[in-house]
N, C-alpha and C. Protein backbone atom coordinates (compact mmCIF):
# COMPACT_ATOMS: atom_id res chain seq x y z
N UNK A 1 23.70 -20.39 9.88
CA UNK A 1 23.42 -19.74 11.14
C UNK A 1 21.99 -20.03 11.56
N UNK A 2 21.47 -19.86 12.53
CA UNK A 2 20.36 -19.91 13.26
C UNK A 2 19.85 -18.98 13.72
N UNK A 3 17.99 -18.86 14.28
CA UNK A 3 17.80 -17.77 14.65
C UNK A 3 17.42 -18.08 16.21
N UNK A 4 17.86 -17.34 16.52
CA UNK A 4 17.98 -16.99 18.39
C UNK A 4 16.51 -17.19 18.53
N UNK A 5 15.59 -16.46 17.96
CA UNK A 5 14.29 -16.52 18.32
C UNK A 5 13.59 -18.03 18.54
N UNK A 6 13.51 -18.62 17.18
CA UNK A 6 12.91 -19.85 17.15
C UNK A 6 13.54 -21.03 17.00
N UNK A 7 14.88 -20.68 15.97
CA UNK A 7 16.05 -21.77 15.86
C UNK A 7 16.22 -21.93 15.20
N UNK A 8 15.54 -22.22 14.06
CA UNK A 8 15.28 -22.17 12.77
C UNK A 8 16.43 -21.38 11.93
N UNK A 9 16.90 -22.38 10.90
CA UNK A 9 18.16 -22.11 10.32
C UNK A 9 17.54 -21.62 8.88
N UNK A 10 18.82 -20.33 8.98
CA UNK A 10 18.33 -18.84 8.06
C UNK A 10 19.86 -19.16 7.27
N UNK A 11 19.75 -18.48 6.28
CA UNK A 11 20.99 -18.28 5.37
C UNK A 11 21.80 -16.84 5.27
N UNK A 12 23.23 -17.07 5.64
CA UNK A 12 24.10 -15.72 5.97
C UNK A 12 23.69 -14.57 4.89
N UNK A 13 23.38 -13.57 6.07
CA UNK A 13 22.89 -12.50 5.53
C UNK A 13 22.09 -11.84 5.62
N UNK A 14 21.02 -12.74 6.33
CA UNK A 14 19.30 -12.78 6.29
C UNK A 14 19.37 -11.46 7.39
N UNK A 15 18.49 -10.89 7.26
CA UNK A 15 17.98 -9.88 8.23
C UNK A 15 17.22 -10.59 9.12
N UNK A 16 16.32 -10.95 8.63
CA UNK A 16 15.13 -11.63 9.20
C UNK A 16 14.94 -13.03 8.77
N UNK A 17 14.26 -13.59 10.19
CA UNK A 17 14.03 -15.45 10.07
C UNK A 17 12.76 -15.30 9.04
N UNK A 18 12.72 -16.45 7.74
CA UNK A 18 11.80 -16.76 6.86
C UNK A 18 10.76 -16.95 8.10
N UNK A 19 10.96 -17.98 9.22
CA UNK A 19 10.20 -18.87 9.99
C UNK A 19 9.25 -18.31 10.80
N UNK A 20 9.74 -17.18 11.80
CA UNK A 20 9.27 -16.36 12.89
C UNK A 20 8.97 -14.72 12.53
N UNK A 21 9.71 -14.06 11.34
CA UNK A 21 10.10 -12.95 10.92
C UNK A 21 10.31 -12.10 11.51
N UNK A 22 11.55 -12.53 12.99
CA UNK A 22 11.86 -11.24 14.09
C UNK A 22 13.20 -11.23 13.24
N UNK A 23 14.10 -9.79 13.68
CA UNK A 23 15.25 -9.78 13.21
C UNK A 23 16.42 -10.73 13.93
N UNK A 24 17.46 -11.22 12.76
CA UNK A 24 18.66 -11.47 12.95
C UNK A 24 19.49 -11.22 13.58
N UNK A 25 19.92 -11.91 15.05
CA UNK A 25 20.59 -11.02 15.85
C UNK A 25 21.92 -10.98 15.43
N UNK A 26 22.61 -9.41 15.03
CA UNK A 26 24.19 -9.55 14.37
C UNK A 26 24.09 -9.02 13.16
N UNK A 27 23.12 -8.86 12.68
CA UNK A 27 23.29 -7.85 11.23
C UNK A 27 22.47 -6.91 11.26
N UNK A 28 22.80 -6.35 10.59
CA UNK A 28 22.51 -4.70 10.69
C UNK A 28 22.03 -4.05 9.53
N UNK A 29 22.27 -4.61 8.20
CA UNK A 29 21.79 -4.46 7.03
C UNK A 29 21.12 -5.41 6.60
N UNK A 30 19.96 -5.42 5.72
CA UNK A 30 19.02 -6.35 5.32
C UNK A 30 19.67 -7.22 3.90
N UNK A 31 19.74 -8.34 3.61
CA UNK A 31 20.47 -8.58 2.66
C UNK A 31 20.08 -8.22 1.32
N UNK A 32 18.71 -7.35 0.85
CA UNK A 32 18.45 -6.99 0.14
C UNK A 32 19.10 -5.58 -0.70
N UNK A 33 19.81 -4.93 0.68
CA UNK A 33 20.48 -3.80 0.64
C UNK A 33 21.93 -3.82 0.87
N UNK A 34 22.29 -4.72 0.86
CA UNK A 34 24.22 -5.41 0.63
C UNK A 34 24.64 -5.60 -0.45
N UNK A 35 25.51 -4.71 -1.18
CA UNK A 35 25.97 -5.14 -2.32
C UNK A 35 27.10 -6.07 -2.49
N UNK A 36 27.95 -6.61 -3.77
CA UNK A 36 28.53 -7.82 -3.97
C UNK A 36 29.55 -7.95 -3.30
N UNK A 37 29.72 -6.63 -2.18
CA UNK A 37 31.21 -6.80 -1.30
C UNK A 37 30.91 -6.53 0.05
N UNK A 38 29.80 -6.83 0.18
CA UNK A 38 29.17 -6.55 1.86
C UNK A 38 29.04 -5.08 2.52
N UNK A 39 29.03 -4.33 1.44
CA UNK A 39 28.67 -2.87 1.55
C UNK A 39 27.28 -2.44 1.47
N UNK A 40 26.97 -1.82 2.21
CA UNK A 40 25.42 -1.20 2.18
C UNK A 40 25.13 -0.02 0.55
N UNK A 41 23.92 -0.50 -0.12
CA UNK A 41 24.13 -0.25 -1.47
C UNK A 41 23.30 0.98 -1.19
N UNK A 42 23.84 1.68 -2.63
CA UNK A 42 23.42 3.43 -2.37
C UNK A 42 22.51 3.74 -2.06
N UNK A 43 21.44 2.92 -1.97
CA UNK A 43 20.14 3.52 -1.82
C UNK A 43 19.72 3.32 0.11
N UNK A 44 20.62 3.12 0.54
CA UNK A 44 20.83 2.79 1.89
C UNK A 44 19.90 1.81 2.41
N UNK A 45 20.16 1.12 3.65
CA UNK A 45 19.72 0.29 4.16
C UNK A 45 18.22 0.45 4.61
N UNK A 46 17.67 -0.87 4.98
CA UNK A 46 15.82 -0.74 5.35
C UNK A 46 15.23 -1.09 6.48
N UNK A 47 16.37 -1.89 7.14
CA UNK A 47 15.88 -2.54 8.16
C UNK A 47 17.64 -3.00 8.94
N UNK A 48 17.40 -2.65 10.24
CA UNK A 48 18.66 -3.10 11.22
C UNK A 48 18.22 -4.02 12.39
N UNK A 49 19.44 -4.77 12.84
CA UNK A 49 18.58 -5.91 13.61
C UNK A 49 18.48 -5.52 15.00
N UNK A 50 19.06 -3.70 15.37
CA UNK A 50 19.00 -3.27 16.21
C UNK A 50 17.63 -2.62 16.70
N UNK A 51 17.50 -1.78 15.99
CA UNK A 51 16.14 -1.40 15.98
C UNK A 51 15.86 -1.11 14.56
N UNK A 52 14.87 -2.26 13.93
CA UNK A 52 14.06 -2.23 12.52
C UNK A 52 13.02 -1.17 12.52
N UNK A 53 13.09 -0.32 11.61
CA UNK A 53 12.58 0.73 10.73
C UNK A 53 11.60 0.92 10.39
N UNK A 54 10.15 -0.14 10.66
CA UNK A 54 9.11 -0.41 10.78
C UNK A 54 8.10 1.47 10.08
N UNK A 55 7.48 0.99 9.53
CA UNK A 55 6.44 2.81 9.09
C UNK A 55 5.13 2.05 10.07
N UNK A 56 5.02 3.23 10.77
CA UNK A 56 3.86 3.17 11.44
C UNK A 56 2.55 3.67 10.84
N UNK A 57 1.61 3.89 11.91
CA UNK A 57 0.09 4.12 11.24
C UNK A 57 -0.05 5.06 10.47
N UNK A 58 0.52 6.36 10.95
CA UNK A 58 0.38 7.71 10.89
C UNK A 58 0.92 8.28 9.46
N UNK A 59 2.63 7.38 9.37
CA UNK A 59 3.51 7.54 7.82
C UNK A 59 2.57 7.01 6.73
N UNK A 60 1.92 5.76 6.98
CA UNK A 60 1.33 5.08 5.96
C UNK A 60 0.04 5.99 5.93
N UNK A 61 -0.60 6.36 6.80
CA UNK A 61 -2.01 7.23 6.51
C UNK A 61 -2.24 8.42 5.51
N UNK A 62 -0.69 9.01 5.77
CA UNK A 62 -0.17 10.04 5.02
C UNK A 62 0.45 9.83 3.20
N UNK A 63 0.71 8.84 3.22
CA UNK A 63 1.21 8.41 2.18
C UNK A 63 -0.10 7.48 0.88
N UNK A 64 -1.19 7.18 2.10
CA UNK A 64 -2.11 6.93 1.35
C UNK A 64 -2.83 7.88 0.93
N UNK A 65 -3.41 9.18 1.55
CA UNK A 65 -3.85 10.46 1.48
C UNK A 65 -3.04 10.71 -0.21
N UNK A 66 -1.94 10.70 -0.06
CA UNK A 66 -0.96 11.07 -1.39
C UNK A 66 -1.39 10.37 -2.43
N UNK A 67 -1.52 8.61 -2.17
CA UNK A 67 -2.03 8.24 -3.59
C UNK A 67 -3.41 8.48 -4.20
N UNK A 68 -3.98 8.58 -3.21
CA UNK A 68 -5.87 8.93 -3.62
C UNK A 68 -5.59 10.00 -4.22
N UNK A 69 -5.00 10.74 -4.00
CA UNK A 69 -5.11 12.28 -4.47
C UNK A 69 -4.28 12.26 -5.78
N UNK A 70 -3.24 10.95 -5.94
CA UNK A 70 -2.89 11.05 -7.21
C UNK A 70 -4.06 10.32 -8.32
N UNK A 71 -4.61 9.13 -7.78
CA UNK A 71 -5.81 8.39 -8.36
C UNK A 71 -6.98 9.72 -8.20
N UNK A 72 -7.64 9.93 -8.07
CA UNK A 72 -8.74 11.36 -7.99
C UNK A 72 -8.04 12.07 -9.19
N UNK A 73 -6.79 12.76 -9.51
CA UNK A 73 -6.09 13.38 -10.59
C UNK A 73 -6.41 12.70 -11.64
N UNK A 74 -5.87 11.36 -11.68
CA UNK A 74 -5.82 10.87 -13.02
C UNK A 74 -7.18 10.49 -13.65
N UNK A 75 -8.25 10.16 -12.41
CA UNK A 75 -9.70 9.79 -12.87
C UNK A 75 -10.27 11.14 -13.61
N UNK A 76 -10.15 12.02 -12.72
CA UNK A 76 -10.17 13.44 -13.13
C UNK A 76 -10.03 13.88 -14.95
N UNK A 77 -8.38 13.56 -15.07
CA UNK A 77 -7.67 13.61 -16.54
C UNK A 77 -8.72 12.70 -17.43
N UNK A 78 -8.77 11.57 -17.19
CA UNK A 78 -9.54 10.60 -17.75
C UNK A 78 -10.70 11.14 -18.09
N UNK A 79 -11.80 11.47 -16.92
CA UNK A 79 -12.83 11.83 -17.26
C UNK A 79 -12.89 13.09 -18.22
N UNK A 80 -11.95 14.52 -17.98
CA UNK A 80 -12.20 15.28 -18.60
C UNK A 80 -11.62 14.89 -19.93
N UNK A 81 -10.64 13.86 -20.14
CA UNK A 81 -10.37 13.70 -22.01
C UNK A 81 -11.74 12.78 -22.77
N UNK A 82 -12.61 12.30 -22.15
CA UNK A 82 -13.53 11.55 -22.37
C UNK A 82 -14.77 12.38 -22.73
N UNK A 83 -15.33 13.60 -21.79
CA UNK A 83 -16.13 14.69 -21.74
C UNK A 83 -15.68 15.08 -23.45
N UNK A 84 -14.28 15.43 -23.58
CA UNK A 84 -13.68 16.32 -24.48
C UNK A 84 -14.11 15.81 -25.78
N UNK A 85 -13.71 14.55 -25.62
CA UNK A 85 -13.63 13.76 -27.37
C UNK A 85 -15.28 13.36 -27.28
N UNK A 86 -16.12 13.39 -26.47
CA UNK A 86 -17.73 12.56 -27.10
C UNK A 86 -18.43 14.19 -26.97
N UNK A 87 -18.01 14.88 -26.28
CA UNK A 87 -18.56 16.41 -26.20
C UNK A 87 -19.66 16.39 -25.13
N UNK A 88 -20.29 17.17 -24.46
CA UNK A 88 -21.20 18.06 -23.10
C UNK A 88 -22.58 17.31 -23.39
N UNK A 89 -22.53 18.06 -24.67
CA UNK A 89 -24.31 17.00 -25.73
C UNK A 89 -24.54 15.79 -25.62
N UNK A 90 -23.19 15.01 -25.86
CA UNK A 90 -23.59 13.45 -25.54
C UNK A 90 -24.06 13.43 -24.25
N UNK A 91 -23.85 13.64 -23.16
CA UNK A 91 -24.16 13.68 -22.34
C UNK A 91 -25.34 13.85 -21.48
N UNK A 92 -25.65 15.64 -22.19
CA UNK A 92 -26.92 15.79 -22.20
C UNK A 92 -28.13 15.28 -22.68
N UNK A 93 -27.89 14.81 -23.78
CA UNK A 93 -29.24 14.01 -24.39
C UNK A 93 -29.08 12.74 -24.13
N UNK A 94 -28.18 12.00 -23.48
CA UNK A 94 -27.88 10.76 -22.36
C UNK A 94 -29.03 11.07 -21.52
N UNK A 95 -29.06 12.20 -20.67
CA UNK A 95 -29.49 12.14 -19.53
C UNK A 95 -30.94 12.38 -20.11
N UNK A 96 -31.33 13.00 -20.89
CA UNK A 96 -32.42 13.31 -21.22
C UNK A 96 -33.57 12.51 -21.44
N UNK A 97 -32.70 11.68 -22.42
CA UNK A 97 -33.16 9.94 -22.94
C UNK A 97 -33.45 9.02 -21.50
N UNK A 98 -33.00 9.12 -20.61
CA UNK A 98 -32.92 8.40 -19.37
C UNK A 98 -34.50 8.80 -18.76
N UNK A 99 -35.13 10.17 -19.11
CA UNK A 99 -36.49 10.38 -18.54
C UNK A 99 -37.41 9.60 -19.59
N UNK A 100 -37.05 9.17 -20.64
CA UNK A 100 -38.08 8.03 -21.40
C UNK A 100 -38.42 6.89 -20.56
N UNK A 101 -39.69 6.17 -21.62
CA UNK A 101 -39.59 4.61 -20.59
C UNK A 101 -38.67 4.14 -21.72
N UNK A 102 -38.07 4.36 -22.19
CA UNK A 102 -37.35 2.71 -23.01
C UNK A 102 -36.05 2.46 -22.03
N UNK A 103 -36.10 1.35 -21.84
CA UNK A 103 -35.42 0.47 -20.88
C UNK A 103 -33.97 0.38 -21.46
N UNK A 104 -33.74 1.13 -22.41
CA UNK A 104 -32.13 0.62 -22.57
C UNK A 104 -31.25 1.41 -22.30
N UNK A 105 -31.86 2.93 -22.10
CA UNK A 105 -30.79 3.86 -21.69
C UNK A 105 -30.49 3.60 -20.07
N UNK A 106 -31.51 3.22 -19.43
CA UNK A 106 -31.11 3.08 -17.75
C UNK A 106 -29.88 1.89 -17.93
N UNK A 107 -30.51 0.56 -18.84
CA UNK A 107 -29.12 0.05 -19.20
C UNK A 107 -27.99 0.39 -19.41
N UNK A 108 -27.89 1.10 -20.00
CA UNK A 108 -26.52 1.58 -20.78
C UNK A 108 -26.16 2.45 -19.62
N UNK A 109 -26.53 3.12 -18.77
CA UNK A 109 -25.87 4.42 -17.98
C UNK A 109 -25.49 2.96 -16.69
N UNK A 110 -26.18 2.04 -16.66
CA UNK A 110 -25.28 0.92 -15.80
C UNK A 110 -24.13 0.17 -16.03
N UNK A 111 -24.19 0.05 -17.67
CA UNK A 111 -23.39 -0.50 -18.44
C UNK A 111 -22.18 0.60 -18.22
N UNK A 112 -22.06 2.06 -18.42
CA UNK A 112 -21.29 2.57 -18.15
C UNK A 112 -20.10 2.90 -17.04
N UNK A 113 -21.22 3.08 -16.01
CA UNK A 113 -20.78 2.92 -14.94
C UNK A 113 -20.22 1.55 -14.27
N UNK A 114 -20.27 0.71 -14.63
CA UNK A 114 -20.06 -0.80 -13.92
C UNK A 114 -18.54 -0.44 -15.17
N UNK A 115 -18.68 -0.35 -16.20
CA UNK A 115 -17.12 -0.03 -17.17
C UNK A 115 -16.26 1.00 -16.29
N UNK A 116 -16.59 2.01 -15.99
CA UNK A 116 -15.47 3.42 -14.97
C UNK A 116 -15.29 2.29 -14.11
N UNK A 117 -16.12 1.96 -13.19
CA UNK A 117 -15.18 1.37 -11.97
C UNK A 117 -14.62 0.35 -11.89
N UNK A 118 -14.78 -0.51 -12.59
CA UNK A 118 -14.04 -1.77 -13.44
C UNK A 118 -12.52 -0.99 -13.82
N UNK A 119 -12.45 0.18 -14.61
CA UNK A 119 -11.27 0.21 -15.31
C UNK A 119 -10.49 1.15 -13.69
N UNK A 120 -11.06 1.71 -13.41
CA UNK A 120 -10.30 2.34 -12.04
C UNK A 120 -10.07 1.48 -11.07
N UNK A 121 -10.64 0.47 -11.17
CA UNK A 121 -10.02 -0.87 -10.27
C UNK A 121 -8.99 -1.29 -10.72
N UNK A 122 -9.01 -1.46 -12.03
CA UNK A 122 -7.90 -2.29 -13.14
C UNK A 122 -6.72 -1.59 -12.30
N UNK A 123 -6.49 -0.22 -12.93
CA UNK A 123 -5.97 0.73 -13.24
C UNK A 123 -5.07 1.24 -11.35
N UNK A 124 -6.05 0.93 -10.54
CA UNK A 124 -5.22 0.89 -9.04
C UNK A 124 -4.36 -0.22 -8.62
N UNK A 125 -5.26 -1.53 -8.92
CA UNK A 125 -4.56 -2.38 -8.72
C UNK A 125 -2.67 -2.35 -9.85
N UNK A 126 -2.80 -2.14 -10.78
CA UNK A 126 -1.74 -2.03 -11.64
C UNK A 126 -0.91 -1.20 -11.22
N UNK A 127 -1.43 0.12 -10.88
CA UNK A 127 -0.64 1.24 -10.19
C UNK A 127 0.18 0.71 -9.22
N UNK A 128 -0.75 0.51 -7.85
CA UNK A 128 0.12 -0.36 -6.58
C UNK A 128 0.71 -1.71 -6.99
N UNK A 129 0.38 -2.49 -7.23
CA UNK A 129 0.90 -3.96 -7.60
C UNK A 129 2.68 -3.35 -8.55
N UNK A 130 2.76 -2.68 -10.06
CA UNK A 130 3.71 -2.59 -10.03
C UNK A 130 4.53 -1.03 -9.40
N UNK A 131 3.92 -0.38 -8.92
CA UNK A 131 5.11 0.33 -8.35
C UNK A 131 5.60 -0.84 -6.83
N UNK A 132 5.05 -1.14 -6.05
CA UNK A 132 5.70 -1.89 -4.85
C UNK A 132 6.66 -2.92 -5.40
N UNK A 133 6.42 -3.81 -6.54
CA UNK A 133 6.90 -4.16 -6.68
C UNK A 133 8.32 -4.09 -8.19
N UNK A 134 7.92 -2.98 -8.13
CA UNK A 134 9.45 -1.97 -8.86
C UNK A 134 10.52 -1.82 -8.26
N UNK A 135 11.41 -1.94 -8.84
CA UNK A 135 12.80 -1.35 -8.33
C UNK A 135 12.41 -0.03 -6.61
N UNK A 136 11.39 0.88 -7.04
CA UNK A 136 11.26 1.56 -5.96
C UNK A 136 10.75 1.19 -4.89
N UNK A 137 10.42 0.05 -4.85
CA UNK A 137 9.31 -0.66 -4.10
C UNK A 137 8.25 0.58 -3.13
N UNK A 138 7.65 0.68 -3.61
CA UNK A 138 6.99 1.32 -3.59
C UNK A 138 6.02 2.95 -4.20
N UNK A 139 4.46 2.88 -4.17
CA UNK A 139 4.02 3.94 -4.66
C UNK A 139 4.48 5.49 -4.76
N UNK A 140 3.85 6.59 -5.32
CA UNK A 140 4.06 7.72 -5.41
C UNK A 140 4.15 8.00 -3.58
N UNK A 141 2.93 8.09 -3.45
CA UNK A 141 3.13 8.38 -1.70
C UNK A 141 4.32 7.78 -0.76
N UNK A 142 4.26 6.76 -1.04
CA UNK A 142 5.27 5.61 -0.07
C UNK A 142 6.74 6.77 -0.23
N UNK A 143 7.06 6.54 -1.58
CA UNK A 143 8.16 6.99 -2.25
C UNK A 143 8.69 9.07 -1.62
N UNK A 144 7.19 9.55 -1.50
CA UNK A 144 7.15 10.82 -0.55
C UNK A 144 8.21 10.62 0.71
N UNK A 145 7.54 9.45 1.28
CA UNK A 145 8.02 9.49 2.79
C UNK A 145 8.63 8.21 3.14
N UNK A 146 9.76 8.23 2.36
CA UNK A 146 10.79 7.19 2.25
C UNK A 146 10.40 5.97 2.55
N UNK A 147 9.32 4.95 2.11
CA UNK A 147 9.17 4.11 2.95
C UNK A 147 8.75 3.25 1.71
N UNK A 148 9.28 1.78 1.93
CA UNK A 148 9.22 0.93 1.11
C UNK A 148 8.77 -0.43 1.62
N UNK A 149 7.86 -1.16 0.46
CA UNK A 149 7.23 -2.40 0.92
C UNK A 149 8.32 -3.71 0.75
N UNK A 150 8.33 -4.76 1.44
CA UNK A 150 9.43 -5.80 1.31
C UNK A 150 8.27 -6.76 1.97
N UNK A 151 8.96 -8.09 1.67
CA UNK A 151 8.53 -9.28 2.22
C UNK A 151 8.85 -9.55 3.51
N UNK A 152 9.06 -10.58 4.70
CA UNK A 152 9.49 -10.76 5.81
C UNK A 152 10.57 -10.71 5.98
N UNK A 153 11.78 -10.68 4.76
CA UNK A 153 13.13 -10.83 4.53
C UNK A 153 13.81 -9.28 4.25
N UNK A 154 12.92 -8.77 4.43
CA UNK A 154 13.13 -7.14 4.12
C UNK A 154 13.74 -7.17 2.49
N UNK A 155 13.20 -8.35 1.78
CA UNK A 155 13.42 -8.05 0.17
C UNK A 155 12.43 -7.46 -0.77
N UNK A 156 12.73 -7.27 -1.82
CA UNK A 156 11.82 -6.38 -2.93
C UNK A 156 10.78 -7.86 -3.38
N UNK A 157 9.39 -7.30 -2.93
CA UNK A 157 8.31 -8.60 -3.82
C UNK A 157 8.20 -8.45 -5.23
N UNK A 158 7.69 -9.77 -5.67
CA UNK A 158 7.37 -9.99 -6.60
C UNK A 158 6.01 -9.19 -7.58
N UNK A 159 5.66 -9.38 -8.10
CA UNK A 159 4.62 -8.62 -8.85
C UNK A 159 2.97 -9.73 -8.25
N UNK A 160 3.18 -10.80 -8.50
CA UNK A 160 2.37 -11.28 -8.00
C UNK A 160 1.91 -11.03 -6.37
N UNK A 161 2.97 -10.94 -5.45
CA UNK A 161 2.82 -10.87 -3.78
C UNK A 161 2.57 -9.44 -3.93
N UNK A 162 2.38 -8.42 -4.40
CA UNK A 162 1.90 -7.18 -4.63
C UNK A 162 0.69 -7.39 -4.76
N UNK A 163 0.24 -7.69 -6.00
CA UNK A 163 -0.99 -7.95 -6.59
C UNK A 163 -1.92 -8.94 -5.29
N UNK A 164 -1.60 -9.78 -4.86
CA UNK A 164 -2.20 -10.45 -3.23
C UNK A 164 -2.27 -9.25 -2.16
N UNK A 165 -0.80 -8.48 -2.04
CA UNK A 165 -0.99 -7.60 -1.07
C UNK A 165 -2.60 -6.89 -1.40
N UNK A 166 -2.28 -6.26 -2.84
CA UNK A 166 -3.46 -5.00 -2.66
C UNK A 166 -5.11 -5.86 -2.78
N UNK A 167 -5.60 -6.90 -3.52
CA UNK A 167 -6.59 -7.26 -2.90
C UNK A 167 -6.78 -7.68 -1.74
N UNK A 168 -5.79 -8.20 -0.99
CA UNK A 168 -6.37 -8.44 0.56
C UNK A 168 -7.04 -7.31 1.25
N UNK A 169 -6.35 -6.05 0.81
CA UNK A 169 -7.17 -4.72 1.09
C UNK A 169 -8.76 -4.84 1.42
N UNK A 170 -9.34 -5.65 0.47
CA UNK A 170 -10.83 -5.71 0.40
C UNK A 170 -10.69 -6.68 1.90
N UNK A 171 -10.62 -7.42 2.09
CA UNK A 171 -10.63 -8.06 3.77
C UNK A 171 -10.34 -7.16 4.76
N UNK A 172 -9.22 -6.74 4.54
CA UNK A 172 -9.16 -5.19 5.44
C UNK A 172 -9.97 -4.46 5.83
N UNK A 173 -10.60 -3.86 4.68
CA UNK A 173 -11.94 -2.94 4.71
C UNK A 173 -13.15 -3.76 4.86
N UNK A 174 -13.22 -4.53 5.29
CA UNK A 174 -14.39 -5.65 5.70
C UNK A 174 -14.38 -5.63 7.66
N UNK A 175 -13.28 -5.52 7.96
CA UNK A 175 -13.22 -5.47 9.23
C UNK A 175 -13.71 -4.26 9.70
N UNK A 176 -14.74 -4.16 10.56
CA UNK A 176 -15.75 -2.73 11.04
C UNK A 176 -14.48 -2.05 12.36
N UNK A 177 -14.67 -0.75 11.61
CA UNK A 177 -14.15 0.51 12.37
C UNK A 177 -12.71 0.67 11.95
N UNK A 178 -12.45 0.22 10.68
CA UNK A 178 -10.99 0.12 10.16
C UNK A 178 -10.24 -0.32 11.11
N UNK A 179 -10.16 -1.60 11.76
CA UNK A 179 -9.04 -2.16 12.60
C UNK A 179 -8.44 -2.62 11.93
N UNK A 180 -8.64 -3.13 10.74
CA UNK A 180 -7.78 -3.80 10.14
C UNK A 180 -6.76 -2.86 9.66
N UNK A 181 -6.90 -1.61 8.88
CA UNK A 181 -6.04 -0.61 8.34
C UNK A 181 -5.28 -0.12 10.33
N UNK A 182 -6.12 -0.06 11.01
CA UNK A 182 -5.22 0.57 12.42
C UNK A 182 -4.07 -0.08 13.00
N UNK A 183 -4.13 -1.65 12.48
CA UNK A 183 -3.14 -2.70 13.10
C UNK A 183 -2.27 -2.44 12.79
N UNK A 184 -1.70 -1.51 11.91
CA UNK A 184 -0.47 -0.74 11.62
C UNK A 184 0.46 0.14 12.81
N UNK A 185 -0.74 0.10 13.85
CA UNK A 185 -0.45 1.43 14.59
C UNK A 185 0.33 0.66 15.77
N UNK A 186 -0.19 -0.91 15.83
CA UNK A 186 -0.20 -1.61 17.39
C UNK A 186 0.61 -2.74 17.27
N UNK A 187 0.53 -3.42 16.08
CA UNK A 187 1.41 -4.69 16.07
C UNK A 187 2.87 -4.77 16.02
N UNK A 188 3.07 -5.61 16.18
CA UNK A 188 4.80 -6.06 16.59
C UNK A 188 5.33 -5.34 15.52
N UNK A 189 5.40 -5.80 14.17
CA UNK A 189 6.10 -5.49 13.10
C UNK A 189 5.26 -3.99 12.02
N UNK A 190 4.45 -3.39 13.10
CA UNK A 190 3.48 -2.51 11.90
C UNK A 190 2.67 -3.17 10.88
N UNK A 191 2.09 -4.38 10.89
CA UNK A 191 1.38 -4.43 9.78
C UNK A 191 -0.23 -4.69 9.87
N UNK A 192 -0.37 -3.86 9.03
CA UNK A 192 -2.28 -4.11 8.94
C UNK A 192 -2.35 -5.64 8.58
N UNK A 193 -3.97 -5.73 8.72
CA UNK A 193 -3.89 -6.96 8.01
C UNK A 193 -3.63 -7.52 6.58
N UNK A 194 -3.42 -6.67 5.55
CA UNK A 194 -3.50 -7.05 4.57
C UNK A 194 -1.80 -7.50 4.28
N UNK A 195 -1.25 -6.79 5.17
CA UNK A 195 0.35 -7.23 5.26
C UNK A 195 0.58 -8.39 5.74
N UNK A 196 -0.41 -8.87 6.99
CA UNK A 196 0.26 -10.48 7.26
C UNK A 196 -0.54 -11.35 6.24
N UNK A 197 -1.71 -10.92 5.73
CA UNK A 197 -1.80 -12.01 4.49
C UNK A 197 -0.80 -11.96 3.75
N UNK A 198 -0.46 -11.24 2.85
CA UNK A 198 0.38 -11.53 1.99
C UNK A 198 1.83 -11.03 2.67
N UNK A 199 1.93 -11.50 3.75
CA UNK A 199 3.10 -11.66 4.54
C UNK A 199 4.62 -10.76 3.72
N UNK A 200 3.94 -9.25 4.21
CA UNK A 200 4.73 -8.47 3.48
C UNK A 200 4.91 -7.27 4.84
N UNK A 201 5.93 -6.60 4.69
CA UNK A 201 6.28 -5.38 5.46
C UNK A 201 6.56 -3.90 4.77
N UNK A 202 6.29 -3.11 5.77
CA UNK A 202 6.06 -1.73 5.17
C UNK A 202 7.66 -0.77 6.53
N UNK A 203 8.58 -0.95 5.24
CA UNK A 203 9.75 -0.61 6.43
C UNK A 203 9.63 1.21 6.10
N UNK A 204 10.60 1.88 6.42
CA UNK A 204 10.84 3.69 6.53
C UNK A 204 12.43 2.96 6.05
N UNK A 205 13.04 4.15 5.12
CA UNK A 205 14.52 3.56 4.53
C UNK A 205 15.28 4.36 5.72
N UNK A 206 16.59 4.07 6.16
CA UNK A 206 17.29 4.34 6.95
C UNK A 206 18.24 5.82 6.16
């Protein structure tokens, strides 16, 4: 079959053209969500070629609110099992040592700190990278407000096109006055920018 839009020949089933990524005119279920007898599979459909399901600015704003607040928790947990096992004292005579001149404690409290945000980077990226690209496709938040990440084909990504999705983030947040995170609100298909880099979509499940 072909796509009406550009012409460009798609394979039966497709929701969406690989080529142009408007919907398929004539199907209604995404082929990601068709099971082995052309039935829409339990977890219901993501995208229709009538009107696609697209999460706008506002769902995703909300759903990010959700994961910070789950990341803030767990840094939280972290920090207080860390406090727990070196004890209040280490700490204190850390800081204490820091009013000396010897030059190695200012080291070390950099050394530390450059380690926390290193591992809370690790530790986000891993979070988002495999929940989107889990069976749920998508995070704790996402997963709140039914809404799941897919490629242009409205299929489940890979672990790697996750892992691209969430650093492009940093380009995102490079763009002044968050336009890049707002392009969610205005573009054709809902996606910020970090979605047409790694040429991914953020649908609402039907």
């Amino acid at each position: 079959m072909f796509c009406s839009s550009c012409g460009a020949t798609v394979p039966d089933g497709t929701a969406f053209c690989g080529s142009c990524g408007r919907p398929i005119v004539g199907y209604s279920i995404s082929q990601s969500s068709v099971g082995p007898t052309g039935a829409a599979a339990p977890s219901g459909g993501i995208a229709t070629a009538a009107g696609t399901l697209y999460a706008g600015f506002w769902l995703r704003f909300v759903a990010r609110l959700i994961d910070d607040a789950v990341t803030l928790v767990a840094a939280g947990i972290v920090v207080a099992v860390i406090v727990g096992v070196v004890g209040v004292g280490f700490f204190r005579n850390f800081a204490e040592e820091m009013n000396t001149r010897n030059p190695v404690f200012p080291a070390a409290l950099f050394a530390l700190i450059f380690a926390f945000v290193g591992a809370m980077i690790i530790a986000t990226w891993l979070y988002y990278a495999w929940m989107e690209s889990s069976e749920t496709q998508g995070t704790l938040g996402k997963m709140a407000l039914a809404l799941t990440v897919t490629d242009m084909q409205g299929n489940r990504i890979s672990f790697g096109r996750a892992s691209g999705r969430f650093f492009a983030k940093i380009i995102t947040g490079m763009v002044p006055l968050a336009i890049g995170y707002i392009m969610a609100g205005f573009t054709e298909k809902k996606q910020a920018l970090h979605d047409m880099i790694a040429s991914c979509l953020v649908m609402r499940r039907s």
